[in-house]
PDB file of N, CA and C in Angstrom:
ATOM      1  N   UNK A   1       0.815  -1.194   0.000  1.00  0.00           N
ATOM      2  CA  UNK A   1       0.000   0.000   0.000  1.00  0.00           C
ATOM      3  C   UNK A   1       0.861   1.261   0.000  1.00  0.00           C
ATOM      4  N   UNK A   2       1.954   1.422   0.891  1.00  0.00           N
ATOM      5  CA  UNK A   2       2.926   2.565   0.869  1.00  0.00           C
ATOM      6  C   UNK A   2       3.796   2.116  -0.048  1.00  0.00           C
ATOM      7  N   UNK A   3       4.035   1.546  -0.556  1.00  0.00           N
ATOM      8  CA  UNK A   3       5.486   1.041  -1.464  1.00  0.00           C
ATOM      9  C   UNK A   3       5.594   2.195  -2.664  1.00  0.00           C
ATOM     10  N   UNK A   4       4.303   3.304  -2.715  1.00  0.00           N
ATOM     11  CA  UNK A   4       4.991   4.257  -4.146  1.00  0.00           C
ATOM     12  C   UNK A   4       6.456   5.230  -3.520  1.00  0.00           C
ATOM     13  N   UNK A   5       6.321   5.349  -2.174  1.00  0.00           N
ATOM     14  CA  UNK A   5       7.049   5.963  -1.975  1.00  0.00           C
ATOM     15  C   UNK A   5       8.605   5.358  -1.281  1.00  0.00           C
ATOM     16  N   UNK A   6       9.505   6.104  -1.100  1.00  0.00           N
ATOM     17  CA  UNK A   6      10.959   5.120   0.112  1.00  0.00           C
ATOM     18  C   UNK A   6      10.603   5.689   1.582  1.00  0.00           C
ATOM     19  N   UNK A   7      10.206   4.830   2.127  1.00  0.00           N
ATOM     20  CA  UNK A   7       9.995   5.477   3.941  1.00  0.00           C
ATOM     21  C   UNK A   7      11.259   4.485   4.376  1.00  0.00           C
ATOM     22  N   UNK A   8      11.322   6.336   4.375  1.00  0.00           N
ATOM     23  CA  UNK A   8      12.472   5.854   6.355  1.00  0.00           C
ATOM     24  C   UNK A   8      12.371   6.713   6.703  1.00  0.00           C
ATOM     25  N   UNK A   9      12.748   6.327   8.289  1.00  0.00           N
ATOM     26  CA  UNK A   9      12.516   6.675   9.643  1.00  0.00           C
ATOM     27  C   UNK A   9      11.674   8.311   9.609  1.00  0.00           C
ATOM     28  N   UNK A  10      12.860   9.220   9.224  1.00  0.00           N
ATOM     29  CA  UNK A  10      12.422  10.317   9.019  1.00  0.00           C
ATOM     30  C   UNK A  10      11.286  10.824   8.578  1.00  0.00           C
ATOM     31  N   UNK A  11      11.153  10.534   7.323  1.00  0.00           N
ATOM     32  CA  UNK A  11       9.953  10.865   6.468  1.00  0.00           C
ATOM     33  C   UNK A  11       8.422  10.226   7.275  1.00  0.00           C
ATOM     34  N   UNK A  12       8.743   8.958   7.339  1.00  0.00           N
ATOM     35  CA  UNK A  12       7.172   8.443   8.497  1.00  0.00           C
ATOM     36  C   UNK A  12       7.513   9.019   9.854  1.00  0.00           C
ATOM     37  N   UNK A  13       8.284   9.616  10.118  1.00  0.00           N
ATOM     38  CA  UNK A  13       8.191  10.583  11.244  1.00  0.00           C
ATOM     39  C   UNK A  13       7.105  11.902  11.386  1.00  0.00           C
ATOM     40  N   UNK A  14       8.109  12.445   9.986  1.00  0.00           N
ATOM     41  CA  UNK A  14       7.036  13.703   9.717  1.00  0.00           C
ATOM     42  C   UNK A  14       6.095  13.546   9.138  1.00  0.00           C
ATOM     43  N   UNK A  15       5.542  12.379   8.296  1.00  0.00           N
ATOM     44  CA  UNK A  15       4.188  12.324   7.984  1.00  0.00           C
ATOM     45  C   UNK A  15       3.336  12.032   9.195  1.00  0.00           C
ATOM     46  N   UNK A  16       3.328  10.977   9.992  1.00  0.00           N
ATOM     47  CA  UNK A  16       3.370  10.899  11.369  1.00  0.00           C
ATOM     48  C   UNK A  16       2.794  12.072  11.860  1.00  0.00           C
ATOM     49  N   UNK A  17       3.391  13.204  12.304  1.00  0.00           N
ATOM     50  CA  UNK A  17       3.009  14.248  13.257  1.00  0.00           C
ATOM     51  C   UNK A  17       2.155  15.219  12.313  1.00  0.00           C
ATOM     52  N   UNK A  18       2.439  15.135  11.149  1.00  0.00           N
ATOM     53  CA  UNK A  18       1.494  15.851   9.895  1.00  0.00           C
ATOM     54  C   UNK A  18      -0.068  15.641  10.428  1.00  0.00           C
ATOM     55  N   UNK A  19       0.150  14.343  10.200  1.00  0.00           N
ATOM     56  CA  UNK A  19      -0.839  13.439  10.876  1.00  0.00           C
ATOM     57  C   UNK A  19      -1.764  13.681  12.211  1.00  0.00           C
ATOM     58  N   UNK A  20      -1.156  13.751  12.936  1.00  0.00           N
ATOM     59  CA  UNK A  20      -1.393  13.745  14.492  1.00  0.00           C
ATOM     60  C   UNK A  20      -1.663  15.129  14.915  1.00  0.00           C
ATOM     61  N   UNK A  21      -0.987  15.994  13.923  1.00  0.00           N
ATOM     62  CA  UNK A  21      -1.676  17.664  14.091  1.00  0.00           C
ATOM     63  C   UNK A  21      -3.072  17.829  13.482  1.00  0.00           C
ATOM     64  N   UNK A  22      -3.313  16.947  12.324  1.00  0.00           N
ATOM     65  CA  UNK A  22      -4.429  17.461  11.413  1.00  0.00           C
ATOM     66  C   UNK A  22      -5.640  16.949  12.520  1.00  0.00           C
ATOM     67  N   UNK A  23      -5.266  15.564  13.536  1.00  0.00           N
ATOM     68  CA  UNK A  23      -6.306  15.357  13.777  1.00  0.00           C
ATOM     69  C   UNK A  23      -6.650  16.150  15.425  1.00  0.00           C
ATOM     70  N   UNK A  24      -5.447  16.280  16.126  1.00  0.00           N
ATOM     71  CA  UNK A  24      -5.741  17.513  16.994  1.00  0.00           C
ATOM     72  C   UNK A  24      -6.128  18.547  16.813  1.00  0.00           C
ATOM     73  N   UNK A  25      -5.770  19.291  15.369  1.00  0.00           N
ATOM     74  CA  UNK A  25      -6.599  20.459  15.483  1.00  0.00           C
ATOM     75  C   UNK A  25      -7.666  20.104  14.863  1.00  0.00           C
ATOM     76  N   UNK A  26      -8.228  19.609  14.616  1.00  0.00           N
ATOM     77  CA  UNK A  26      -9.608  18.809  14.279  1.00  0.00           C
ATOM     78  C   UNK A  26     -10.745  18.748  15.727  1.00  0.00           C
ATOM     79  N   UNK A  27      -9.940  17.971  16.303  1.00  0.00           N
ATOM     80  CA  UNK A  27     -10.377  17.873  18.117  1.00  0.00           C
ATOM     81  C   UNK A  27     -10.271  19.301  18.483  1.00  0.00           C
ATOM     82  N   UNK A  28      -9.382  20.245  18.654  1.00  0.00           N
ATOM     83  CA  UNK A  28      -9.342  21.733  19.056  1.00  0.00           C
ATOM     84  C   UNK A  28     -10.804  22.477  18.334  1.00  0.00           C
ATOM     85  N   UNK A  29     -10.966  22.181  17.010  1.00  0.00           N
ATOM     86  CA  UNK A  29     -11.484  23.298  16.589  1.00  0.00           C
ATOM     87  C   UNK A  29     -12.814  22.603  17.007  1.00  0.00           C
ATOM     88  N   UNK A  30     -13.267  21.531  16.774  1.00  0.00           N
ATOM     89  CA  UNK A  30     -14.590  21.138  17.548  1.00  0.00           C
ATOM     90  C   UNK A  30     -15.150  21.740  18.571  1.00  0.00           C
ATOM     91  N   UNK A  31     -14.143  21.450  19.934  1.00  0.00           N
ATOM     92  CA  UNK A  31     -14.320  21.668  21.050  1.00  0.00           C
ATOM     93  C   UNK A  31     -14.249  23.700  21.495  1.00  0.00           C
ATOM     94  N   UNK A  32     -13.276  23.983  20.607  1.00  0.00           N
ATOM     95  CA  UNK A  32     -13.394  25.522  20.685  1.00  0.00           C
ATOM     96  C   UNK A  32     -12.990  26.321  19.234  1.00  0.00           C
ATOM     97  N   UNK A  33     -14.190  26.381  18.682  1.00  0.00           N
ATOM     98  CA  UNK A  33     -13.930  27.038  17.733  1.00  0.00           C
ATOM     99  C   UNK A  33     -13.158  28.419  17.457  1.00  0.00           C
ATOM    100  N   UNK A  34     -12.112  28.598  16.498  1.00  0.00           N
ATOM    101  CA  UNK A  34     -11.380  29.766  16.087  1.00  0.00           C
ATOM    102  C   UNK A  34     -11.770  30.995  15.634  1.00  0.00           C
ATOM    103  N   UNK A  35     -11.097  32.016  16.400  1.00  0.00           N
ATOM    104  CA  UNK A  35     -11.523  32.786  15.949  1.00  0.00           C
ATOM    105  C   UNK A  35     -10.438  34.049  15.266  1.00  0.00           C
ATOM    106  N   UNK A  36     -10.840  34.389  13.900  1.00  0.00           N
ATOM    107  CA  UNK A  36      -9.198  35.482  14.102  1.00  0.00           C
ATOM    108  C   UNK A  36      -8.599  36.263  14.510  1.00  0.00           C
ATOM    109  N   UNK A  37      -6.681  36.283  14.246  1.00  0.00           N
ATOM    110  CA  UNK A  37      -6.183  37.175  15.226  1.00  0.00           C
ATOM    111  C   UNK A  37      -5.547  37.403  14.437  1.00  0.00           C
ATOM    112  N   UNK A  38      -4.652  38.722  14.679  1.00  0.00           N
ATOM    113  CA  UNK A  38      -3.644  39.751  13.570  1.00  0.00           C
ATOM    114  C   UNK A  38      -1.928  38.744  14.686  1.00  0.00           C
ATOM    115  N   UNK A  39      -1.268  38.425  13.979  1.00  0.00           N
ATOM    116  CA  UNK A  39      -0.367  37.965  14.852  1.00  0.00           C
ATOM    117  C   UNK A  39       1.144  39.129  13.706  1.00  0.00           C
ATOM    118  N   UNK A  40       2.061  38.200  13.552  1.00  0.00           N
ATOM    119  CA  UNK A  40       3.221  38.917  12.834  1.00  0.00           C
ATOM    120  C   UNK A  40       3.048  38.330  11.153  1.00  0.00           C
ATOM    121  N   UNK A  41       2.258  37.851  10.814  1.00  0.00           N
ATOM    122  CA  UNK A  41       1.268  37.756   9.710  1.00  0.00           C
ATOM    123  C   UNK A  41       0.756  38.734   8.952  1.00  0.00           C
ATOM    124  N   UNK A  42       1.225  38.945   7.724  1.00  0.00           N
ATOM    125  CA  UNK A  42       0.263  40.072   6.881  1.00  0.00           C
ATOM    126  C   UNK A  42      -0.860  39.996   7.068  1.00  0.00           C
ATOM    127  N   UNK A  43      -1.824  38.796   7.044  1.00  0.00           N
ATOM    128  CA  UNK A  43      -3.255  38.845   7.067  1.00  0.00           C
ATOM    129  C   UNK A  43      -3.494  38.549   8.879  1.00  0.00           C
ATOM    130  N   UNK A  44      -4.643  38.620   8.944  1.00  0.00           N
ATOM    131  CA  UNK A  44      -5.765  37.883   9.883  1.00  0.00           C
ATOM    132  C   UNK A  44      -5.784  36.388   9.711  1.00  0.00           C
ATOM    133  N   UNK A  45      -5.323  35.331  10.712  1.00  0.00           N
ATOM    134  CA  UNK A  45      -5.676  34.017   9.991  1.00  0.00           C
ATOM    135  C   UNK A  45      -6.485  33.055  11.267  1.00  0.00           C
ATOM    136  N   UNK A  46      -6.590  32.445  11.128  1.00  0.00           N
ATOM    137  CA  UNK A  46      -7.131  31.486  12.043  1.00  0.00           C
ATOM    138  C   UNK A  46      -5.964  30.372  12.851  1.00  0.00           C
ATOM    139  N   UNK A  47      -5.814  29.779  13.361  1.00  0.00           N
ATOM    140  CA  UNK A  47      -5.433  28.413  13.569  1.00  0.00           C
ATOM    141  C   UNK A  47      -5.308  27.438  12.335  1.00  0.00           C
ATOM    142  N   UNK A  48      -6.421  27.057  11.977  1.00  0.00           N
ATOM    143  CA  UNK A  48      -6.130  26.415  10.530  1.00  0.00           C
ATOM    144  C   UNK A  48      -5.245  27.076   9.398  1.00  0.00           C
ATOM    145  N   UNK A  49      -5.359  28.325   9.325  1.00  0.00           N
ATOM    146  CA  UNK A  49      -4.561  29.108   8.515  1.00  0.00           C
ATOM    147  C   UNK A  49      -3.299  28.945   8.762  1.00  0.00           C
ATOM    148  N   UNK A  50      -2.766  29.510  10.013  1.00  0.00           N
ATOM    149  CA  UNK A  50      -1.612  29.437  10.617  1.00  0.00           C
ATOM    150  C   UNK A  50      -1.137  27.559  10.303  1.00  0.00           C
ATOM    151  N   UNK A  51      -1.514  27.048  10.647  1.00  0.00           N
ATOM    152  CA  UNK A  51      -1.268  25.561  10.367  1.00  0.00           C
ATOM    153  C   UNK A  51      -0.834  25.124   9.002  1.00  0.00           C
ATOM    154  N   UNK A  52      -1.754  25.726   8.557  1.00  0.00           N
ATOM    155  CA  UNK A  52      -1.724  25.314   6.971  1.00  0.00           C
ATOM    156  C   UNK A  52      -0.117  26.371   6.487  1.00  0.00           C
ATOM    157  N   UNK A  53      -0.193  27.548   6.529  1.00  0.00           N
ATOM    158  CA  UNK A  53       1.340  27.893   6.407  1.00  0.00           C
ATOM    159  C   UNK A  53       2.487  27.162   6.973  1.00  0.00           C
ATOM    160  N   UNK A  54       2.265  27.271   8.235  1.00  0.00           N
ATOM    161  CA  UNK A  54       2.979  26.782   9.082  1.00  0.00           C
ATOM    162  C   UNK A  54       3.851  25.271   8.551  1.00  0.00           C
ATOM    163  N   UNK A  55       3.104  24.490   7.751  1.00  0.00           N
ATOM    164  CA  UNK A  55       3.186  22.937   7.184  1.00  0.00           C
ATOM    165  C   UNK A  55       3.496  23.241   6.005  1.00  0.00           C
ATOM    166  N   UNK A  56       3.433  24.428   5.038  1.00  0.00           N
ATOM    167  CA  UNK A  56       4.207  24.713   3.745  1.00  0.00           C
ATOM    168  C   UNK A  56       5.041  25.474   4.273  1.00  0.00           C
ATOM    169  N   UNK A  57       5.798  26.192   5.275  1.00  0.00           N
ATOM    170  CA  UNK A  57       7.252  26.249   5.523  1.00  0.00           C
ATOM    171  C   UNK A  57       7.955  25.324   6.153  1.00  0.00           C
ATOM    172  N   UNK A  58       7.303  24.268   6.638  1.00  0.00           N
ATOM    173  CA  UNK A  58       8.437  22.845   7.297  1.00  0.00           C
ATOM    174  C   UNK A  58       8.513  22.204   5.587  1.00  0.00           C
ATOM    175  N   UNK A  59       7.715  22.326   5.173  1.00  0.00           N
ATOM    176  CA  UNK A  59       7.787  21.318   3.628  1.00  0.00           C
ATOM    177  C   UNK A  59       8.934  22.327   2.854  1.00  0.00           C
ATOM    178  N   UNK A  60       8.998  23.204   2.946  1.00  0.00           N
ATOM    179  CA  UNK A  60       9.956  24.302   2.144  1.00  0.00           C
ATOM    180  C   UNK A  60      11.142  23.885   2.927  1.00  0.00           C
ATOM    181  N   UNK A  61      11.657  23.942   4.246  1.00  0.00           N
ATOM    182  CA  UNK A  61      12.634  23.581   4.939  1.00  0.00           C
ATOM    183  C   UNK A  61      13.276  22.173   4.424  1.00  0.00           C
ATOM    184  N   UNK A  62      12.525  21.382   4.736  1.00  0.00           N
ATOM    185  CA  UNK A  62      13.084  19.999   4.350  1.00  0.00           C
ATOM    186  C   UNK A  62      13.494  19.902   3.197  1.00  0.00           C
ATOM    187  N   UNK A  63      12.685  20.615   1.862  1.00  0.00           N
ATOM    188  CA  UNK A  63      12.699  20.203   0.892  1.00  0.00           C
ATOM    189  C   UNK A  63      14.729  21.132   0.783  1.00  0.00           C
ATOM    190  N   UNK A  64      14.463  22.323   0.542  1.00  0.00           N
ATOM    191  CA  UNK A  64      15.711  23.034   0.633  1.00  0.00           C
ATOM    192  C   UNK A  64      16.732  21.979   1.544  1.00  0.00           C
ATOM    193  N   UNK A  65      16.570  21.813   2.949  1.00  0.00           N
ATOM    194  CA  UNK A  65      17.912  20.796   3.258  1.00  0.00           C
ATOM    195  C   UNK A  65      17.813  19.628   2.818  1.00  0.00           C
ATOM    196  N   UNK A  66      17.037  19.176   2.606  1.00  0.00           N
ATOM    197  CA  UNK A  66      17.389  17.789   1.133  1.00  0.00           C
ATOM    198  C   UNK A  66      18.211  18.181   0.128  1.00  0.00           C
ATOM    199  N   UNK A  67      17.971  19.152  -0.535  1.00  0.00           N
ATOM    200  CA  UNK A  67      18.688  19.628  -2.043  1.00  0.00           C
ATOM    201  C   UNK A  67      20.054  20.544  -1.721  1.00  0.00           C
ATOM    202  N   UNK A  68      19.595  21.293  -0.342  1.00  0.00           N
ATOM    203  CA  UNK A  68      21.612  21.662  -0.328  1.00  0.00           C
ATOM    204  C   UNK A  68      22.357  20.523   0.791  1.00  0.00           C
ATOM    205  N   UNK A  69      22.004  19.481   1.485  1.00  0.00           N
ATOM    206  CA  UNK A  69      22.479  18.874   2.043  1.00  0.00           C
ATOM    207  C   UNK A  69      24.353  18.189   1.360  1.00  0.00           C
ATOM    208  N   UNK A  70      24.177  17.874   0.018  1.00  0.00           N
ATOM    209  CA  UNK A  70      25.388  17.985  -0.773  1.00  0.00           C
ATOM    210  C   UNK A  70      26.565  19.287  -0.357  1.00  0.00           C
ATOM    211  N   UNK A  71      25.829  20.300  -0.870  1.00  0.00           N
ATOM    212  CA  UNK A  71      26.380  21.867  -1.013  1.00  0.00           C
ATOM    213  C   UNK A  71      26.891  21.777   0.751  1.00  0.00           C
ATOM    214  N   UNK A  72      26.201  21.949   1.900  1.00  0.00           N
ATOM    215  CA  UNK A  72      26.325  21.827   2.942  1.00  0.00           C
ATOM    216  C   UNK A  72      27.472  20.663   3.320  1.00  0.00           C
ATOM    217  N   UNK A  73      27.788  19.335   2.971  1.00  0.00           N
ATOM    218  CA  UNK A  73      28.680  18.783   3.020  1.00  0.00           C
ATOM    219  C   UNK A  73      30.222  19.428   2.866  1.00  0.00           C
ATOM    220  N   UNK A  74      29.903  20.211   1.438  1.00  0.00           N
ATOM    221  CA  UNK A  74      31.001  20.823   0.651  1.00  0.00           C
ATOM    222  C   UNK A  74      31.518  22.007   1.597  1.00  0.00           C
ATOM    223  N   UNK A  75      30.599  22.795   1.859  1.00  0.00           N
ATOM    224  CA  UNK A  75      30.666  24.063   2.831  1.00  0.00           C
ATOM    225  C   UNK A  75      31.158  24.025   3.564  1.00  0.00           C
ATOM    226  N   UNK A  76      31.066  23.073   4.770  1.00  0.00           N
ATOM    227  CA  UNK A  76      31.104  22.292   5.912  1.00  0.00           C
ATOM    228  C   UNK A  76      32.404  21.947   6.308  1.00  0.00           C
ATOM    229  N   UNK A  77      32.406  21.221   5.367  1.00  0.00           N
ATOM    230  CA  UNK A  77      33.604  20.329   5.337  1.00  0.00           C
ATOM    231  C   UNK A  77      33.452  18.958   6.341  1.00  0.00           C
ATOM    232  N   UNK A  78      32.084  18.748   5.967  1.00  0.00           N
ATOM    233  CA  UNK A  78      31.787  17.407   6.547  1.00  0.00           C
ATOM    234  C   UNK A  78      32.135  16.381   6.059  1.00  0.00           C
ATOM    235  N   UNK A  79      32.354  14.868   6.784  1.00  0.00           N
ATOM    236  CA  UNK A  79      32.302  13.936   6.026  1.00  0.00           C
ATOM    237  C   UNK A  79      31.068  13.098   5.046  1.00  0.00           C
ATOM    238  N   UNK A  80      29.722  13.828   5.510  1.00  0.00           N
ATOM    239  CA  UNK A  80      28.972  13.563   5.105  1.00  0.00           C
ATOM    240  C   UNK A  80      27.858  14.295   5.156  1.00  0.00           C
ATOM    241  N   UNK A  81      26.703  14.021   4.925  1.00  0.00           N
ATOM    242  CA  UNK A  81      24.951  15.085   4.797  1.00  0.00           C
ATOM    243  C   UNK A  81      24.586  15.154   5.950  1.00  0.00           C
ATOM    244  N   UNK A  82      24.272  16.495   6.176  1.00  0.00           N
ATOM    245  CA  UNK A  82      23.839  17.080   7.407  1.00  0.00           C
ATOM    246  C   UNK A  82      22.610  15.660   8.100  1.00  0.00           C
ATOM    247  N   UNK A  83      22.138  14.953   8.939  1.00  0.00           N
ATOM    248  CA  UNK A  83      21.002  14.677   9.240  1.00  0.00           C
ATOM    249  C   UNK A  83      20.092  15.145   8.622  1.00  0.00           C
ATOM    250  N   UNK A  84      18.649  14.976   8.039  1.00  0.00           N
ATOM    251  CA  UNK A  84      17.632  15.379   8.148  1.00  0.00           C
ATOM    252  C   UNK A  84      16.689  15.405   9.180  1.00  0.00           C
ATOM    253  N   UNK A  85      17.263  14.564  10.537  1.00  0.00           N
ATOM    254  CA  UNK A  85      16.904  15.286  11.794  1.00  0.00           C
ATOM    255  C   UNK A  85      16.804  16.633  12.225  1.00  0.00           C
ATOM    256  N   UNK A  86      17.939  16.801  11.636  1.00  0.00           N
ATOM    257  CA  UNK A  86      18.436  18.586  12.239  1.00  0.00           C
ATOM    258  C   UNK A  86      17.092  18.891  11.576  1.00  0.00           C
ATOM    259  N   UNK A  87      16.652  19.556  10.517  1.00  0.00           N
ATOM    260  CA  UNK A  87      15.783  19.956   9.473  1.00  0.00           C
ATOM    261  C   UNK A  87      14.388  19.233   9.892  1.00  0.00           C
ATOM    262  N   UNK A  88      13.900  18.352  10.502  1.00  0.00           N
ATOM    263  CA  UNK A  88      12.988  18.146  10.756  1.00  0.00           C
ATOM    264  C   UNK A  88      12.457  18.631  12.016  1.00  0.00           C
ATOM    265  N   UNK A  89      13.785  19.097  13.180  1.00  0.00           N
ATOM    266  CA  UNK A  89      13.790  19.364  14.541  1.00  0.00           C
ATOM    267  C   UNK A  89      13.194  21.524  14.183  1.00  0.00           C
ATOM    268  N   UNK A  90      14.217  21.643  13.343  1.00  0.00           N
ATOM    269  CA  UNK A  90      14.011  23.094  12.492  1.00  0.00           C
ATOM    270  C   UNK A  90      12.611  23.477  11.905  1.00  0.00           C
ATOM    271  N   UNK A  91      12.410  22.753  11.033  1.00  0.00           N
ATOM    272  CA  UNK A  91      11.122  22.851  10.698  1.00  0.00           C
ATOM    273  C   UNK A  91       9.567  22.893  11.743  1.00  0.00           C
ATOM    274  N   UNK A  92       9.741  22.011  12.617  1.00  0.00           N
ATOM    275  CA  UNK A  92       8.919  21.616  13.715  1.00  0.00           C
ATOM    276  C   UNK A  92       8.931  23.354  14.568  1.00  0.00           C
ATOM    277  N   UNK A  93       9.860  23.646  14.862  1.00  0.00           N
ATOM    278  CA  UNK A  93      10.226  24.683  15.787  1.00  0.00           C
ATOM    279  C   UNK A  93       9.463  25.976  15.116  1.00  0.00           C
ATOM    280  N   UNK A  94       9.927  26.040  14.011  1.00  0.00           N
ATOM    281  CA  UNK A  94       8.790  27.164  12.816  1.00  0.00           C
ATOM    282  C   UNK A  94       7.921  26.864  12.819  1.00  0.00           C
ATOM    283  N   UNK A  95       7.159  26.059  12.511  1.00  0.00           N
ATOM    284  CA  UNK A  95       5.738  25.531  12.479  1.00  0.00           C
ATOM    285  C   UNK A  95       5.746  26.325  14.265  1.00  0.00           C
ATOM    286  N   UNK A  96       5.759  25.338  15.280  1.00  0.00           N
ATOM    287  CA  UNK A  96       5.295  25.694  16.312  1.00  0.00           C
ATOM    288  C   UNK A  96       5.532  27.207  16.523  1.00  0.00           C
ATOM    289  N   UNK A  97       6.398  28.063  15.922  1.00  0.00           N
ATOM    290  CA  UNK A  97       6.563  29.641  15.777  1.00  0.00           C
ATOM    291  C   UNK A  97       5.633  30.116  15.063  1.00  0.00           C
ATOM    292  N   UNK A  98       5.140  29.820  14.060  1.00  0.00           N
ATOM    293  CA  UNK A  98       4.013  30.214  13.065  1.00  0.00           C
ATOM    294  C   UNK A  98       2.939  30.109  13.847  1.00  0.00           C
ATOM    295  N   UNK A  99       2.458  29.196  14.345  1.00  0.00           N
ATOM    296  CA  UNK A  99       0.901  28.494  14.972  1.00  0.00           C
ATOM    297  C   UNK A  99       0.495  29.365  16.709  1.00  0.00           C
ATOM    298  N   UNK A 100       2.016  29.456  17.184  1.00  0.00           N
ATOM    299  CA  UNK A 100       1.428  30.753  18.451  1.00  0.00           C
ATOM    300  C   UNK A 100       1.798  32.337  18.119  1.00  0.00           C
ATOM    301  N   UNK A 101       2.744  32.280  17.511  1.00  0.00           N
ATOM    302  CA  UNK A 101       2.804  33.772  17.104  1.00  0.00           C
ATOM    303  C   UNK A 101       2.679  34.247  15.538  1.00  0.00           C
ATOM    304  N   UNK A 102       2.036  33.878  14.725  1.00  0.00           N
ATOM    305  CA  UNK A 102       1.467  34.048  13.357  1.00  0.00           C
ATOM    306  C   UNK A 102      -0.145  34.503  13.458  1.00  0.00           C
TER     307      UNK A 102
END
């Protein structure tokens, strides 16, 4: 059933909590519905709003340290690619920056 894609660890990590947010704030917005707020956001957004950005800048993050993870080696002067831990720990931290102060 999953086989179109390569899972490891990482990736069913963050689909995982993708996951586990959509259905908490699901449970949140039930129980107390949203209402909008002006945060450091051009617009007015909601919770869902904020979320929904919030999950296209961790997807922008990862995607960028996937593709300079090479370049970053080179930079570095590592022996090898940054983790995509780091970048998933990063991403998470924005999201949760977006969702209370957005």
């Amino acid at each position: 059933m999953f086989d179109w894609m390569a899972w490891t660890t990482p990736v069913a990590v963050f689909f995982t909590c993708i996951a586990l947010m959509l259905v908490g704030m699901t449970w949140w917005e039930v129980k107390s519905p949203t209402v909008e707020r002006k945060g450091f956001l051009p617009i007015a957004t909601t919770r869902g709003d904020r979320l929904f950005i919030g999950l296209l800048t961790a997807a922008y993050i990862n995607l960028a340290w996937v593709g300079l993870g090479e370049k970053m080696a080179q930079w570095f002067s590592l022996e090898a690619e940054p983790s995509v831990w780091i970048s998933f720990v990063l991403s998470m931290a924005v999201l949760g920056f977006v969702m209370r102060k957005g």
